[in-house]
Structures are given as structure tokens and as C-alpha cells.
Protein backbone atom coordinates (compact mmCIF):
# COMPACT_ATOMS: atom_id res chain seq x y z
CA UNK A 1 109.21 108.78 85.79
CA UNK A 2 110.45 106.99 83.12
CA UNK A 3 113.27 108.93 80.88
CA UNK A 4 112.43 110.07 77.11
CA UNK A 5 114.90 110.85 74.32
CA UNK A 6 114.08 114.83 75.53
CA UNK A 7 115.37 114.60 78.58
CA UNK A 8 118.93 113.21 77.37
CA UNK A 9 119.13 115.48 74.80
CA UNK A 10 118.44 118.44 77.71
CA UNK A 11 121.21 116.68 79.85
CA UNK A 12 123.40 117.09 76.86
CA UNK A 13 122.96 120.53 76.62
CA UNK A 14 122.94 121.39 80.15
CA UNK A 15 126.49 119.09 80.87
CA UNK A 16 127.97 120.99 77.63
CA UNK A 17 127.77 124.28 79.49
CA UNK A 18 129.51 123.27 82.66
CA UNK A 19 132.88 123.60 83.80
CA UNK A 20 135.37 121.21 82.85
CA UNK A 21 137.04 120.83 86.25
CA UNK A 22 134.78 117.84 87.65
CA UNK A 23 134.36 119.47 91.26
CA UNK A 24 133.00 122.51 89.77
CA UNK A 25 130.89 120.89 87.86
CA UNK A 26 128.95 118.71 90.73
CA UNK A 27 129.01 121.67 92.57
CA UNK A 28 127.18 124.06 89.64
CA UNK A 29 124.64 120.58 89.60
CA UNK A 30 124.30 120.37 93.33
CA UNK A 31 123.38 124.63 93.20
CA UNK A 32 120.99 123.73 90.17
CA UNK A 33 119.13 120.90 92.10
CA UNK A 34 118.54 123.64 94.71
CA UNK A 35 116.81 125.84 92.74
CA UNK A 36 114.67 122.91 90.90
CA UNK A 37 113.52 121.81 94.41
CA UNK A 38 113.47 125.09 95.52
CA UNK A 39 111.88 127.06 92.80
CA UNK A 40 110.20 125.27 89.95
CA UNK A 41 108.52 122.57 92.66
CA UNK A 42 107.60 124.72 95.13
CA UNK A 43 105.72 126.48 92.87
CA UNK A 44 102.14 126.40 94.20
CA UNK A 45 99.84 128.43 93.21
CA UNK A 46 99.66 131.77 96.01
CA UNK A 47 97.23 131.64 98.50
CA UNK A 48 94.92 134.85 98.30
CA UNK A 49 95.61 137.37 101.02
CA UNK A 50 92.85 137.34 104.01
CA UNK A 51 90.43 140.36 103.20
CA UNK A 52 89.71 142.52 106.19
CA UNK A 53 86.49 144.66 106.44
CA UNK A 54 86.11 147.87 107.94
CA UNK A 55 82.44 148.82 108.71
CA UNK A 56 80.81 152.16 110.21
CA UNK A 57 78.02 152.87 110.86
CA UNK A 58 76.92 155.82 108.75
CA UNK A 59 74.43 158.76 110.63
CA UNK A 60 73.57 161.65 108.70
């Protein structure tokens, strides 16, 4: 993927709201790659639940 003038100004804004100790920081990224590869990718679309039938046989 090749990188666009967006996505800088994004990493801007996300690196401007991190911690200043350098640690914390990679560890806040490390947490927010999680949740990117967790989350937002595994975001298919949800399979439809099986549908079960109950019959009987109606008699008047």
C-alpha cells in the first residue's frame, strides 16, 4: 500500500496524543495494533445463524 499525505497527517495526530515517555508510547502502539488486527480487520461480515424447523403434524 503505498502511503498518501492522509495517512501522515493521521500519524501526526495519533503520535501527538501519546505519552511522552518512549516505552509507554510503543507500548500504547503495540495495544493499538492489537485492536486494528483484532477489530477493524477481522471484521467480516456475520455469518447468519443456522435456522432450525420444527414441524407437526396437525390432526383435527
Amino acid at each position: 500500500m503505498k502511503e498518501e499525505l492522509w495517512h501522515r497527517r493521521h500519524a501526526v495526530q495519533i503520535v501527538s496524543a501519546l505519552p511522552e515517555d518512549p516505552e509507554d508510547a510503543l507500548a500504547v502502539l503495540r495495544l493499538a495494533m492489537q485492536l486494528v488486527t483484532g477489530f477493524l480487520a477481522g471484521s467480516e461480515a456475520p455469518k447468519p445463524a443456522p435456522v432450525i424447523v420444527l414441524a407437526k403434524r396437525f390432526e383435527p
